[in-house]
C-alpha atoms as a PDB file:
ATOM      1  CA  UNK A   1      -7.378  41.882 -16.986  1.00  0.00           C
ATOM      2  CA  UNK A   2      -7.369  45.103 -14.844  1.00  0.00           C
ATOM      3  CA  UNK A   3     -10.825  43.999 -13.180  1.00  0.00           C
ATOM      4  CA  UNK A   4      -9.095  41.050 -12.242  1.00  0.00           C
ATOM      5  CA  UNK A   5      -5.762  42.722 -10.786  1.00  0.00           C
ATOM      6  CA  UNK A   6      -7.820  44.787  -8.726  1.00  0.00           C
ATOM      7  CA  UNK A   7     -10.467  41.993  -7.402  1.00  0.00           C
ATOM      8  CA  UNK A   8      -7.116  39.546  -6.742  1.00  0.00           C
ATOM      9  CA  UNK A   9      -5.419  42.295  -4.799  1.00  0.00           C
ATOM     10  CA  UNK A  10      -8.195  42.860  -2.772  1.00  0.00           C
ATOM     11  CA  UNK A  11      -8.045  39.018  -1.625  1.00  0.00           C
ATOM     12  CA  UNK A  12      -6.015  37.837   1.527  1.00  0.00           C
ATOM     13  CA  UNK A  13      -2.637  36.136   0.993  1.00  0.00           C
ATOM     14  CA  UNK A  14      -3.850  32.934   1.721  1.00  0.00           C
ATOM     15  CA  UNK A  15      -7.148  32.644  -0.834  1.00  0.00           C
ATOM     16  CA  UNK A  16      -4.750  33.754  -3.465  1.00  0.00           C
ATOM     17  CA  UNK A  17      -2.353  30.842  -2.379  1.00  0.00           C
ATOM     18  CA  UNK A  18      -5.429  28.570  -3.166  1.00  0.00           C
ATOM     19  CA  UNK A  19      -6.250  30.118  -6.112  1.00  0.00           C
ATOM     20  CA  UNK A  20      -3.231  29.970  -8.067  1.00  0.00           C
ATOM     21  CA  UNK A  21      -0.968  27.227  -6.132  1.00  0.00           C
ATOM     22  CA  UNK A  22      -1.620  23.730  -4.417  1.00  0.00           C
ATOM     23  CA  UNK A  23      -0.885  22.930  -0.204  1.00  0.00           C
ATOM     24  CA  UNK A  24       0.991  20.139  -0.411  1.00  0.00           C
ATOM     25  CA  UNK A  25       1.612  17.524   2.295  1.00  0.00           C
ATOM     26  CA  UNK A  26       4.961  15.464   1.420  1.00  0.00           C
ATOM     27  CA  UNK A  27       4.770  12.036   3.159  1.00  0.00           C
ATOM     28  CA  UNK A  28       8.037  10.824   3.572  1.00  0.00           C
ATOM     29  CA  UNK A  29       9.727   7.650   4.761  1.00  0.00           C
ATOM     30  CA  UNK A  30      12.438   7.994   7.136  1.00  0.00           C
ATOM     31  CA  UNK A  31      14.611   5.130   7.247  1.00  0.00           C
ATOM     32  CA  UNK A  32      18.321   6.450   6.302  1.00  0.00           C
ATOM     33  CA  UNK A  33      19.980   8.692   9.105  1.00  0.00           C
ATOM     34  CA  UNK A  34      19.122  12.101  10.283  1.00  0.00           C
ATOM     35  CA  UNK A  35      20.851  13.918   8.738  1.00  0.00           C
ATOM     36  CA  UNK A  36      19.814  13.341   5.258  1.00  0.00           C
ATOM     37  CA  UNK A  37      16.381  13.437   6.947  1.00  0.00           C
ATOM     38  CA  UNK A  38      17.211  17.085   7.643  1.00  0.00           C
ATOM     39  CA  UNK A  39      18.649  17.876   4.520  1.00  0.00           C
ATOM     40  CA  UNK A  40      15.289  16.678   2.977  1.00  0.00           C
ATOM     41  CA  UNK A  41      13.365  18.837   5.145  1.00  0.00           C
ATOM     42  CA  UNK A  42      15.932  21.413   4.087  1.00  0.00           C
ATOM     43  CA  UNK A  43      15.358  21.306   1.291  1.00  0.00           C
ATOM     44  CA  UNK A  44      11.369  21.042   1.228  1.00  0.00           C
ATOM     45  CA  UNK A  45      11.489  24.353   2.916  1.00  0.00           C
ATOM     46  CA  UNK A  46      13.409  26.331   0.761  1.00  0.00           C
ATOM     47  CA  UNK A  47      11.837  25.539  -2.373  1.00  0.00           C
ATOM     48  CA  UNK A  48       8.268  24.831  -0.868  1.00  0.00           C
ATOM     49  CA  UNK A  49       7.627  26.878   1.641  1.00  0.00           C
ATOM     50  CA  UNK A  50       4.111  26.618   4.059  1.00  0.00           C
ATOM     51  CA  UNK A  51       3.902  22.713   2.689  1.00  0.00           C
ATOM     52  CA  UNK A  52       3.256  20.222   5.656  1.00  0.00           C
ATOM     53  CA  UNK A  53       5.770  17.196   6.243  1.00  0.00           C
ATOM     54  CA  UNK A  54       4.197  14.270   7.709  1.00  0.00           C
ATOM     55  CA  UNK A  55       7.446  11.894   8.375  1.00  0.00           C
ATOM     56  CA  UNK A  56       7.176   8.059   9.163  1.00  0.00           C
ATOM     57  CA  UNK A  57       9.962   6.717  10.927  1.00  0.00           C
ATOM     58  CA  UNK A  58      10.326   2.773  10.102  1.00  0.00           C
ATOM     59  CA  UNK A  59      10.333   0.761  12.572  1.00  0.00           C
ATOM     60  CA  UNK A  60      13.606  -0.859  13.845  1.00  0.00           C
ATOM     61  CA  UNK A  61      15.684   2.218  12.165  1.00  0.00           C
ATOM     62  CA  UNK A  62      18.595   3.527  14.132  1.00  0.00           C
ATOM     63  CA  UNK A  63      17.559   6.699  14.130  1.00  0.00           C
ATOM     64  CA  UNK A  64      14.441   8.969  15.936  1.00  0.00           C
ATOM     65  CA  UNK A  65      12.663  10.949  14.099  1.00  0.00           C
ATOM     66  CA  UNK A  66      11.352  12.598  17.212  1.00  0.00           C
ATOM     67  CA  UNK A  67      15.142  14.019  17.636  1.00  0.00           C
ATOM     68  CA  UNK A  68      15.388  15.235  14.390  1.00  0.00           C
ATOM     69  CA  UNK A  69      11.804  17.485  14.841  1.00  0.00           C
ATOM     70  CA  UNK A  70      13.200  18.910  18.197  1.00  0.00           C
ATOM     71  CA  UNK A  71      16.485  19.836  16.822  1.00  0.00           C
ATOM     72  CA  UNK A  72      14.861  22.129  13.670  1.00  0.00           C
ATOM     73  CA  UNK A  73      11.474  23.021  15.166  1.00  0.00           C
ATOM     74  CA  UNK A  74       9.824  23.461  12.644  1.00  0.00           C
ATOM     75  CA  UNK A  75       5.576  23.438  13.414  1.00  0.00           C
ATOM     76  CA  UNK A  76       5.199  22.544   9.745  1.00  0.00           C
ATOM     77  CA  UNK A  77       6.555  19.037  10.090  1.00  0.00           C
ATOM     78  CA  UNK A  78       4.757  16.415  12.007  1.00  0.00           C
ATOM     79  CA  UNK A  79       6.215  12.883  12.934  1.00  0.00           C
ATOM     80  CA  UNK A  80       3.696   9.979  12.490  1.00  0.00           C
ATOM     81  CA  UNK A  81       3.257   7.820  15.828  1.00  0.00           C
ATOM     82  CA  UNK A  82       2.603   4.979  14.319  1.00  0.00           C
ATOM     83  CA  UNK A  83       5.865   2.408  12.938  1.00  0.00           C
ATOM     84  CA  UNK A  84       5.740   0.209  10.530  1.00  0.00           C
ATOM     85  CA  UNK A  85       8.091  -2.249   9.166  1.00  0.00           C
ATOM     86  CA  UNK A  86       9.636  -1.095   6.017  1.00  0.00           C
ATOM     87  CA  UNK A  87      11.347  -3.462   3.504  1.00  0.00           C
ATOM     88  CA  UNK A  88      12.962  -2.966   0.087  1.00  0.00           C
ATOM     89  CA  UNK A  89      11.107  -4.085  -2.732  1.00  0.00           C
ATOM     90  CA  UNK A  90       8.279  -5.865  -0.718  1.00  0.00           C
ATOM     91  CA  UNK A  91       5.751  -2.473  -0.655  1.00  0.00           C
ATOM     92  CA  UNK A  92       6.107   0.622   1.076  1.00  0.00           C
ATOM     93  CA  UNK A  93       2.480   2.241   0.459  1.00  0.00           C
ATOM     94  CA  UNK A  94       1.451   1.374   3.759  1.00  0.00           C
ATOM     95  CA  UNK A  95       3.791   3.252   5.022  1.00  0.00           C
ATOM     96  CA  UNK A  96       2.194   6.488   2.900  1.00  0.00           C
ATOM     97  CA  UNK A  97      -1.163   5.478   3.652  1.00  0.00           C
ATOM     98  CA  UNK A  98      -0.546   5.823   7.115  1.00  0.00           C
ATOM     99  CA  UNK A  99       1.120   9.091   6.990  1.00  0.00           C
ATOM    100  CA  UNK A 100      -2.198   9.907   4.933  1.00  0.00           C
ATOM    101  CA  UNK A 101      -4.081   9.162   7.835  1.00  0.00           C
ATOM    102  CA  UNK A 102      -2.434  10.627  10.850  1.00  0.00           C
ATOM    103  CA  UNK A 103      -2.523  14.090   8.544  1.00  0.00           C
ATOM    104  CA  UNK A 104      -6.353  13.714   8.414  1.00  0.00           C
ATOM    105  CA  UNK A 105      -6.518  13.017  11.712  1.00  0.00           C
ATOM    106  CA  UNK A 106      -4.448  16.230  12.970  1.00  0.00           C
ATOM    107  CA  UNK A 107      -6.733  18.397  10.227  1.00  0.00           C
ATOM    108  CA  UNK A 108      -4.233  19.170   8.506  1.00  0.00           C
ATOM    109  CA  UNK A 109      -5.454  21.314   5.330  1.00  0.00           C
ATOM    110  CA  UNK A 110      -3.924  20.679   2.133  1.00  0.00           C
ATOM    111  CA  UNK A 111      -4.781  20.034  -1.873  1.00  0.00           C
ATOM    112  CA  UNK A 112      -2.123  17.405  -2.540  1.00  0.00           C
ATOM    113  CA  UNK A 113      -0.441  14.945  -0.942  1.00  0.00           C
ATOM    114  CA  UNK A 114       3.134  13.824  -2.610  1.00  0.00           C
ATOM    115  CA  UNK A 115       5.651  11.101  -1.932  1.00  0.00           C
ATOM    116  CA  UNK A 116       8.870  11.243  -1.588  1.00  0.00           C
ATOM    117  CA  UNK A 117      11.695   8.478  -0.441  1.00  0.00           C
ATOM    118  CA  UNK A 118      14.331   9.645   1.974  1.00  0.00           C
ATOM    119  CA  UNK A 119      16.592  10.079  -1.097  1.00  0.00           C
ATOM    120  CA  UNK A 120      15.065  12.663  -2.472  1.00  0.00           C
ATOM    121  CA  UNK A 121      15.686  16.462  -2.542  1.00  0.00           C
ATOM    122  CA  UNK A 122      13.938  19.392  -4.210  1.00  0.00           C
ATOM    123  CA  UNK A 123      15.851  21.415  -6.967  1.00  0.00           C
ATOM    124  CA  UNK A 124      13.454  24.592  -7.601  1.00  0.00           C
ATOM    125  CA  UNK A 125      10.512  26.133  -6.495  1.00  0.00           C
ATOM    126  CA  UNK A 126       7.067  26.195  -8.374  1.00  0.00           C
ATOM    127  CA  UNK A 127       5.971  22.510  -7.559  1.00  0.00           C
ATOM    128  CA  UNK A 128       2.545  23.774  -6.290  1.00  0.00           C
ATOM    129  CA  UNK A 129       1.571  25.666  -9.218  1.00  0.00           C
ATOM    130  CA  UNK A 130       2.476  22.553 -10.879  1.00  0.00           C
ATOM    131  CA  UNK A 131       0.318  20.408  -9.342  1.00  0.00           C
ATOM    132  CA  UNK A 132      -2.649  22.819  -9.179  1.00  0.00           C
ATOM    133  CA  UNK A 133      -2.883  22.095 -13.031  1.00  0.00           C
ATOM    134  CA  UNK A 134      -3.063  18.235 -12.438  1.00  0.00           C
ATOM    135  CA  UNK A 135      -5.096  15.876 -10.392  1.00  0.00           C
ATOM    136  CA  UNK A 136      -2.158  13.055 -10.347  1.00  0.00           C
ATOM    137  CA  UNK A 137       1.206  12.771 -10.671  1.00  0.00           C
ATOM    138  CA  UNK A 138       1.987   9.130 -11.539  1.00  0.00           C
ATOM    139  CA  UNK A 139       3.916   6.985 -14.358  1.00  0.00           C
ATOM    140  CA  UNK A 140       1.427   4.203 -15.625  1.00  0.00           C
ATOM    141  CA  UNK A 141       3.076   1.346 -17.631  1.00  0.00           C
ATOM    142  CA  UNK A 142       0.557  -1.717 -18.623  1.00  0.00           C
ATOM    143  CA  UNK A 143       1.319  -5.040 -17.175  1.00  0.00           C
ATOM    144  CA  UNK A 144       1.018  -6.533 -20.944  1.00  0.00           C
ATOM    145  CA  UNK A 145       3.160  -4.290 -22.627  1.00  0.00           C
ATOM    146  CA  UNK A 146       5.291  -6.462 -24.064  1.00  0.00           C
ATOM    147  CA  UNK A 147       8.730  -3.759 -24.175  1.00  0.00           C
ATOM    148  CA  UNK A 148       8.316  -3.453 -20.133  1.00  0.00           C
ATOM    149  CA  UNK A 149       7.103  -6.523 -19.424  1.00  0.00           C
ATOM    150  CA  UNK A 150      10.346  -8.476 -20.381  1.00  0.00           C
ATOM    151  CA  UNK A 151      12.340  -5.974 -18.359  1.00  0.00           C
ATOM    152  CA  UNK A 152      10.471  -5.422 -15.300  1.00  0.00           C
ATOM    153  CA  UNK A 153      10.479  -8.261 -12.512  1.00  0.00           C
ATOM    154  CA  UNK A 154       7.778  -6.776 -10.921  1.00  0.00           C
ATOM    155  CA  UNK A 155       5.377  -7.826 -13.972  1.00  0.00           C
ATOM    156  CA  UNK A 156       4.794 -11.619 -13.132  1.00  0.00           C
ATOM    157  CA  UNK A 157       2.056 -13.221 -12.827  1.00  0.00           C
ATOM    158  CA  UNK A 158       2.074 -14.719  -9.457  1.00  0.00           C
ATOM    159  CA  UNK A 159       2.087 -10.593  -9.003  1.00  0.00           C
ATOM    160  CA  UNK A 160      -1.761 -10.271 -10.940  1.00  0.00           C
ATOM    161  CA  UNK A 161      -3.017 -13.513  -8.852  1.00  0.00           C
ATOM    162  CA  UNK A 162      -1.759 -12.155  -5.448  1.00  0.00           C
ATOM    163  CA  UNK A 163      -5.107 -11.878  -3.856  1.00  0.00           C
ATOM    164  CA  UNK A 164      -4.541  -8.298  -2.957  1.00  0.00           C
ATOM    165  CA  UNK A 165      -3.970  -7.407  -6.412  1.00  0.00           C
ATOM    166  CA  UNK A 166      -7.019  -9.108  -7.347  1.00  0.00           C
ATOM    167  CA  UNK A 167      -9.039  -7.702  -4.802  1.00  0.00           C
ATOM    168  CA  UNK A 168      -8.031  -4.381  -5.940  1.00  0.00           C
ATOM    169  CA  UNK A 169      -8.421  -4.430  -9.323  1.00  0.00           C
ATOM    170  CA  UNK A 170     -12.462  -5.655  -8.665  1.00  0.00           C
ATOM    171  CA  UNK A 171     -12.716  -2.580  -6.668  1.00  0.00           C
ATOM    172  CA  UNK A 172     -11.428  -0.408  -9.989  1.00  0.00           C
ATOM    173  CA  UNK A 173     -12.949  -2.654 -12.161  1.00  0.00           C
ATOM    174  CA  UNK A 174      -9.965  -3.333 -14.016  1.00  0.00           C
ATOM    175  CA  UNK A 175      -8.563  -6.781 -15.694  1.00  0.00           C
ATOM    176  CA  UNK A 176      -4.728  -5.761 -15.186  1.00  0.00           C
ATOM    177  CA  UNK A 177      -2.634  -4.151 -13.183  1.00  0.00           C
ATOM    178  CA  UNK A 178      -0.131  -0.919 -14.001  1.00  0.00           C
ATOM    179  CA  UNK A 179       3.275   0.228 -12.775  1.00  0.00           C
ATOM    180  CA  UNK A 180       4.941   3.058 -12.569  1.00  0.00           C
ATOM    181  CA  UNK A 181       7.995   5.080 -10.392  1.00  0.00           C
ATOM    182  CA  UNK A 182       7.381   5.121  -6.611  1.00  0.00           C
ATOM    183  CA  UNK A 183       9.626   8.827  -6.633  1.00  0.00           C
ATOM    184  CA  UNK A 184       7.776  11.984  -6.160  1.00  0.00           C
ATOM    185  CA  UNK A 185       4.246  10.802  -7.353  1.00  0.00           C
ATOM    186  CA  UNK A 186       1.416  12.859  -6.386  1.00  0.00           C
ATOM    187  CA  UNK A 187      -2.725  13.104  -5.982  1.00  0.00           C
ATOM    188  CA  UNK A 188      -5.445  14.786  -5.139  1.00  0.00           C
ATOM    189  CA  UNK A 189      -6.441  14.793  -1.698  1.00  0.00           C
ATOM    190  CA  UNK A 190      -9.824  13.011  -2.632  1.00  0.00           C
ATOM    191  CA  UNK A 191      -8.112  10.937  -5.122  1.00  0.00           C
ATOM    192  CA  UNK A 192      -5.798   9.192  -2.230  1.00  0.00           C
ATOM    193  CA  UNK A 193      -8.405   9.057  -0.083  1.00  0.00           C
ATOM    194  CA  UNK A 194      -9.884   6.766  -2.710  1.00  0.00           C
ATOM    195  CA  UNK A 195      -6.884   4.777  -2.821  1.00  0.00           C
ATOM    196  CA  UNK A 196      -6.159   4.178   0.711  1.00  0.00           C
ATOM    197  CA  UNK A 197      -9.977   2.763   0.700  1.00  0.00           C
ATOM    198  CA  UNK A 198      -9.178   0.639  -1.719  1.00  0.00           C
ATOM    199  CA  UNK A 199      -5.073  -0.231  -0.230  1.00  0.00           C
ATOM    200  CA  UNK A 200      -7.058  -1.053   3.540  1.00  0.00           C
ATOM    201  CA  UNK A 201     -10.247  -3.099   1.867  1.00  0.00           C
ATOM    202  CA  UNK A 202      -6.864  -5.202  -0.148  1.00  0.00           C
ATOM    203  CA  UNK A 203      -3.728  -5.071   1.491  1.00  0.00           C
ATOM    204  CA  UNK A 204      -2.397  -5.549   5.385  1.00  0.00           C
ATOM    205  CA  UNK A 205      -0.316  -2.592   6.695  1.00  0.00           C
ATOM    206  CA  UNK A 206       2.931  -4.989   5.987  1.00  0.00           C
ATOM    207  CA  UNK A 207       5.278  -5.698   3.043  1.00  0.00           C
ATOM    208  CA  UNK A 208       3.561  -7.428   1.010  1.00  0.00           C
ATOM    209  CA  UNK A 209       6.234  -9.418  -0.465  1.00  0.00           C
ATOM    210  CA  UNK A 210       6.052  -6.827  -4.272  1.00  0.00           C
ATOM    211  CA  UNK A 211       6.740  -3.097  -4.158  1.00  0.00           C
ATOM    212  CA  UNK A 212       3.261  -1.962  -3.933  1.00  0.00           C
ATOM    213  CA  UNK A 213       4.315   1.701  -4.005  1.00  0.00           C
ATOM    214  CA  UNK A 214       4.944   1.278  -7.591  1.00  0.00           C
ATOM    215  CA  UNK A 215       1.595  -0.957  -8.665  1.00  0.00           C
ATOM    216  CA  UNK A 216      -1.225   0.574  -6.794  1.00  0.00           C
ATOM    217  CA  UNK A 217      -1.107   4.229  -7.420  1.00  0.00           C
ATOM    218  CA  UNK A 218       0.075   3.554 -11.519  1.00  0.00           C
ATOM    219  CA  UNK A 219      -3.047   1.432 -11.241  1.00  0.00           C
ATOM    220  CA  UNK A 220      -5.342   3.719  -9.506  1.00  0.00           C
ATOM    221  CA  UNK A 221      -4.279   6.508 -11.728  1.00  0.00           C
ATOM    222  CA  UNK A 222      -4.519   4.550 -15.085  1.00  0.00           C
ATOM    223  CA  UNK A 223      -8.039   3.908 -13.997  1.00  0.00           C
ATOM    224  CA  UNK A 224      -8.865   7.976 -13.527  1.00  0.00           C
ATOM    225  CA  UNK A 225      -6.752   8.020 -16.726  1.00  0.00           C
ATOM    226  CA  UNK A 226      -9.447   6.220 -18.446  1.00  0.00           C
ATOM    227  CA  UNK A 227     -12.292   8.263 -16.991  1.00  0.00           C
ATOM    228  CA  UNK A 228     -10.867  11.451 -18.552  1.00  0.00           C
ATOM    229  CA  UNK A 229      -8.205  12.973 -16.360  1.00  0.00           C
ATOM    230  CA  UNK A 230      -5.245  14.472 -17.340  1.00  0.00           C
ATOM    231  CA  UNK A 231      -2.191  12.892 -15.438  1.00  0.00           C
ATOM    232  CA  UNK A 232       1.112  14.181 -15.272  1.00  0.00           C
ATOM    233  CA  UNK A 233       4.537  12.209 -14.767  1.00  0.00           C
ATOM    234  CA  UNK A 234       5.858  11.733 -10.923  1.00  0.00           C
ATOM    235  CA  UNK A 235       7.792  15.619 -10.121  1.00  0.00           C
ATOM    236  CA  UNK A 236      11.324  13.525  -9.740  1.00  0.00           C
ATOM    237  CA  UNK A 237      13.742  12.674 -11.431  1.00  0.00           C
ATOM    238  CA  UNK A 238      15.192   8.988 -10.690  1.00  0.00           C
ATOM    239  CA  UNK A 239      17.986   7.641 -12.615  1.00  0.00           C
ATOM    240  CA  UNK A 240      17.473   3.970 -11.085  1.00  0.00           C
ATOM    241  CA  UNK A 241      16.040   2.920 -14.023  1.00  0.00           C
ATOM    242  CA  UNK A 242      18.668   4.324 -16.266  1.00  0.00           C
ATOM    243  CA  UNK A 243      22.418   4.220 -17.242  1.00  0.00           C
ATOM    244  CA  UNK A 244      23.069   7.614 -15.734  1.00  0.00           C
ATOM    245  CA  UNK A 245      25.126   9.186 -13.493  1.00  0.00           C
ATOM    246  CA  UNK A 246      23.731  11.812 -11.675  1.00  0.00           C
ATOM    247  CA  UNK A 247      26.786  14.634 -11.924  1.00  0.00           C
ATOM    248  CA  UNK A 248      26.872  18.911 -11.265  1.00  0.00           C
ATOM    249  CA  UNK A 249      25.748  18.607 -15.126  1.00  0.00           C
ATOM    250  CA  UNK A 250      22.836  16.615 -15.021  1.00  0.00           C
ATOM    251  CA  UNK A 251      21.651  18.246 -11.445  1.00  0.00           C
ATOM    252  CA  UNK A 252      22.184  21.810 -13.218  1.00  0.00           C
ATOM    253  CA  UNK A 253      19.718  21.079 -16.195  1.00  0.00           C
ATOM    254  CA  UNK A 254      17.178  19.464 -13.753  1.00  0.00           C
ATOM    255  CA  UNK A 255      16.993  22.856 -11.993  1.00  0.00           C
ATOM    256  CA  UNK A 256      16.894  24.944 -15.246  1.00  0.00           C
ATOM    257  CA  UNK A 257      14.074  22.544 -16.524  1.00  0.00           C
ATOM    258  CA  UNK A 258      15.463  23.024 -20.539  1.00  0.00           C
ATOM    259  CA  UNK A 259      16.187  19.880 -22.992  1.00  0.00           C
ATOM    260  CA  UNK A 260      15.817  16.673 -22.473  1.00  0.00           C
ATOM    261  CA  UNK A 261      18.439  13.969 -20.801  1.00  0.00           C
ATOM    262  CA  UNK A 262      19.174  10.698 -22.561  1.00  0.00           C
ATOM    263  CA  UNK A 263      20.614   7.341 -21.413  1.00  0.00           C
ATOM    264  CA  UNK A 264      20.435   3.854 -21.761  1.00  0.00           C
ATOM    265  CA  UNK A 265      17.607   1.995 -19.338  1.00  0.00           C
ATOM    266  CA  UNK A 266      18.714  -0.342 -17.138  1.00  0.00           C
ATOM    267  CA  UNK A 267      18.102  -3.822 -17.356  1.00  0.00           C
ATOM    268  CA  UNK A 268      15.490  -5.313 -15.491  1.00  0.00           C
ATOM    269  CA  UNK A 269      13.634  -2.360 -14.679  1.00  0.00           C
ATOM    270  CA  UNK A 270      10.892  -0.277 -15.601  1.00  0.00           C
ATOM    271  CA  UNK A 271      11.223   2.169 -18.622  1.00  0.00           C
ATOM    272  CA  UNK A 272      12.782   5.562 -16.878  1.00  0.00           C
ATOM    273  CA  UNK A 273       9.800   8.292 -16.725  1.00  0.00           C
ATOM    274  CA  UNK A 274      11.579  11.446 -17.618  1.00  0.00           C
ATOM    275  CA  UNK A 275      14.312  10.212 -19.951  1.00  0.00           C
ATOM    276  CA  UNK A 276      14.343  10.829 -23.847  1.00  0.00           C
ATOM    277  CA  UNK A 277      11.838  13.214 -23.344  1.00  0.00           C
ATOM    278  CA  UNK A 278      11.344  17.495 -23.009  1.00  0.00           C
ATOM    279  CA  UNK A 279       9.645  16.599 -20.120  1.00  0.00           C
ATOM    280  CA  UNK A 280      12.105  18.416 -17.480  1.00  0.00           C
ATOM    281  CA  UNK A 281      10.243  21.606 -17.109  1.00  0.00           C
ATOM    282  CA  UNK A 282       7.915  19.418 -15.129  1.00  0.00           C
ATOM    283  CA  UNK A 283      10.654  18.126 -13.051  1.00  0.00           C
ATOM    284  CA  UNK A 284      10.694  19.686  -9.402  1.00  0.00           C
ATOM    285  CA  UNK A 285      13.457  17.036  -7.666  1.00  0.00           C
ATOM    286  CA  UNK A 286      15.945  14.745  -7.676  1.00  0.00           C
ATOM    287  CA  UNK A 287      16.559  11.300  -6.280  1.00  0.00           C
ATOM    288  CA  UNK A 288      19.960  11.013  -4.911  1.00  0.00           C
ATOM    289  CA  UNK A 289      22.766   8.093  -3.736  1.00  0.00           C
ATOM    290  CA  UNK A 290      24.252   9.271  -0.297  1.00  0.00           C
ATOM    291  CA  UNK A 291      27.205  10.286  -2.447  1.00  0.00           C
ATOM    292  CA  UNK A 292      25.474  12.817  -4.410  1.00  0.00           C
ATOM    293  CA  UNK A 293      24.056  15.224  -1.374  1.00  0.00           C
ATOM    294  CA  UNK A 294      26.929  17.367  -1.114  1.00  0.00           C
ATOM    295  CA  UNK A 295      26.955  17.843  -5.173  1.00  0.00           C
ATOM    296  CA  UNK A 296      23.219  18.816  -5.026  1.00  0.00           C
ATOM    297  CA  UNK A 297      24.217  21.522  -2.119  1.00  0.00           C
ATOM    298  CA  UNK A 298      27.300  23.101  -4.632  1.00  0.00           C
ATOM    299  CA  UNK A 299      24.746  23.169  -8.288  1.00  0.00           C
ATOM    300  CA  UNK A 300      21.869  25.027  -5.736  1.00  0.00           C
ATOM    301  CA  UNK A 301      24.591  27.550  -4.240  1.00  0.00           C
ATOM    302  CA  UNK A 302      26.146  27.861  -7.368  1.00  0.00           C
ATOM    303  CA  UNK A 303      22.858  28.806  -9.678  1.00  0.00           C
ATOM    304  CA  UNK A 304      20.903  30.527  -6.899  1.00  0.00           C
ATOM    305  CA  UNK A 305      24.757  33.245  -6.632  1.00  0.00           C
ATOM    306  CA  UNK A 306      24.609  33.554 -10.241  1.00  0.00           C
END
C-alpha cells in the first residue's frame, strides 16, 4: 500500500484522474428554455467538474443555445451546429448520436459519454468514479416479458417489424428487441461508437415515429450483457414511470444515496429502474418537472450548509 502511495503521488493530476475516475461527455438536448439549460449546466459543473457538455439545440426551439454559451463562458461546453427536429415519443437518439459525432470531430477526449434530457439535474458528486467501474449504464427490459409487455406501449409489434428495428437487430444478431429509461444512461466511448454504427447503417437522423432513445441502447447493451459485461442501471432517477412525487424528501435521500424509495408504477409504462430497490447509492441525478427546480436548489443548499 505505501509503494503505491508513493508511485501515485509521484503521477500528474491528470493520469491520476484517469486512473481512478472516468471523463465524461454529457450530451444533452436542449429544447426547454435557457434558463433551465443553464441550471443544467449549473449543475453539471458543480458536481462534475472538467466533464465536457456537448449541447444540441432542436431545431425550431425558441431559444439559442449559442446565447446561452456566451452568457456563462464556459470552454468546457460546446454547442452542436447541426439541428435536428426533435419530437416526443417518436426517437430522440439521433439527436445523441449527433452530439457523439461533433465531440469526435472537435477531439474531444473523454471515457464516457452520458445522456441526459433537459430535465435533468445532478444531485452529488462521484458520478465518474461510478462509471469507471462499468462499461454501460442502461435499463434492459425484454420485449416478451410478459409483466412489461402489457404495460408498455412501446412493446408492439409493428415496433419489432419496423425495418429499422429489424435491420438492427441483424447487425447484433439478436431475435428481439429491449427497452429501457432514456434518463441518464451511459457507455463506453467504444461501446457508442458501436452503436451509432449500427443507429446510421438502421435509422435516418429523424423521429422515427417510436422513442428510439429507449430501444436501441437497452438493446445494444442487453447484447454486451450477454457477452459478459457487467451493466449498471441509468445514474437518474425518473419518477415518470412511477406514482411519485418528487418532494424536499425524496430529493434529500437521492443525494444521501441510503434506502430504497417505493411507489406504485404507472400505468402504461415501463417498470421504474430505481424503485423498490437499494439501488440509490448508484443514483447521481434527478429528473425534474419545471416545478421542481427551485426545490432541487433549497435540498442542495440545505445539505451542502449542514
Amino acid at each position: 500500500m505505501l509503494v503505491l502511495a508513493v508511485e501515485c503521488a509521484q503521477l500528474p493530476f491528470s493520469k491520476l484522474v484517469s486512473i481512478y475516475m472516468d471523463k465524461l461527455l454529457f450530451s444533452i438536448i436542449a429544447d426547454g428554455g435557457s434558463d433551465i439549460l443553464e441550471r443544467q449546466i449549473s449543475s453539471i459543473n458543480r458536481f462534475s467538474p472538467g466533464s465536457f457538455i456537448c449541447i444540441h439545440n432542436a431545431k425550431d426551439t425558441a431559444f439559442s443555445g449559442r446565447e446561452v454559451l456566451d452568457r456563462i463562458a464556459a470552454s468546457n461546453v460546446f454547442l452542436n451546429p447541426d439541428s435536428y427536429v426533435i419530437r416526443p415519443q417518436e426517437g430522440v437518439l439521433h439527436a445523441h448520436i449527433s452530439n457523439f459525432q461533433h465531440a469526435i470531430a472537435q477531439s474531444l477526449d473523454f471515457d464516457k459519454i452520458v445522456l441526459f434530457s433537459q430535465q435533468e439535474l445532478l444531485t452529488k458528486s462521484g458520478l465518474g468514479e461510478h462509471t469507471k467501474r462499468f462499461t454501460i449504464g442502461a435499463q434492459t427490459e425484454l420485449y416478451e416479458n410478459i409483466d412489461t409487455a402489457n404495460n408498455w406501449a412501446g412493446f408492439r409489434p409493428e415496433v419489432l417489424n419496423f425495418p429499422g428495428i429489424k435491420r438492427a437487430l441483424s447487425l447484433l444478431g439478436l431475435p428481439l428487441f429491449a427497452a429501457g429509461q432514456a434518463e441518464g444512461q451511459f457507455f463506453s466511448r467504444d461501446v457508442f461508437a458501436h452503436l451509432e454504427r449500427v443507429f446510421v447503417d438502421s435509422f435516418p437522423m429523424e423521429p422515427c415515429g417510436f422513442p428510439t432513445e429507449q430501444i436501441v441502447p437497452s438493446t445494444l447493451a442487453m447484447r454486451y450483457g450477454f457477452a459478459g459485461t457487467n451493466i449498471s442501471l441509468p445514474i437518474t432517477f425518473s419518477a415518470g414511470n412511477s406514482q411519485l412525487e418528487i418532494s424536499e424528501d425524496v430529493i434529500r435521500q437521492l443525494k444521501k444515496g441510503d434506502g430504497a424509495l417505493h411507489a406504485r408504477a404507472r400505468p402504461g409504462a415501463l417498470r421504474p429502474a430505481h424503485v423498490g430497490a437499494c439501488v440509490l447509492k448508484d443514483v447521481y441525478a434527478v429528473s425534474l418537472p419545471a416545478d421542481r427546480y427551485e426545490t432541487w436548489s433549497k435540498v442542495m443548499a440545505q445539505l451542502e450548509n449542514t
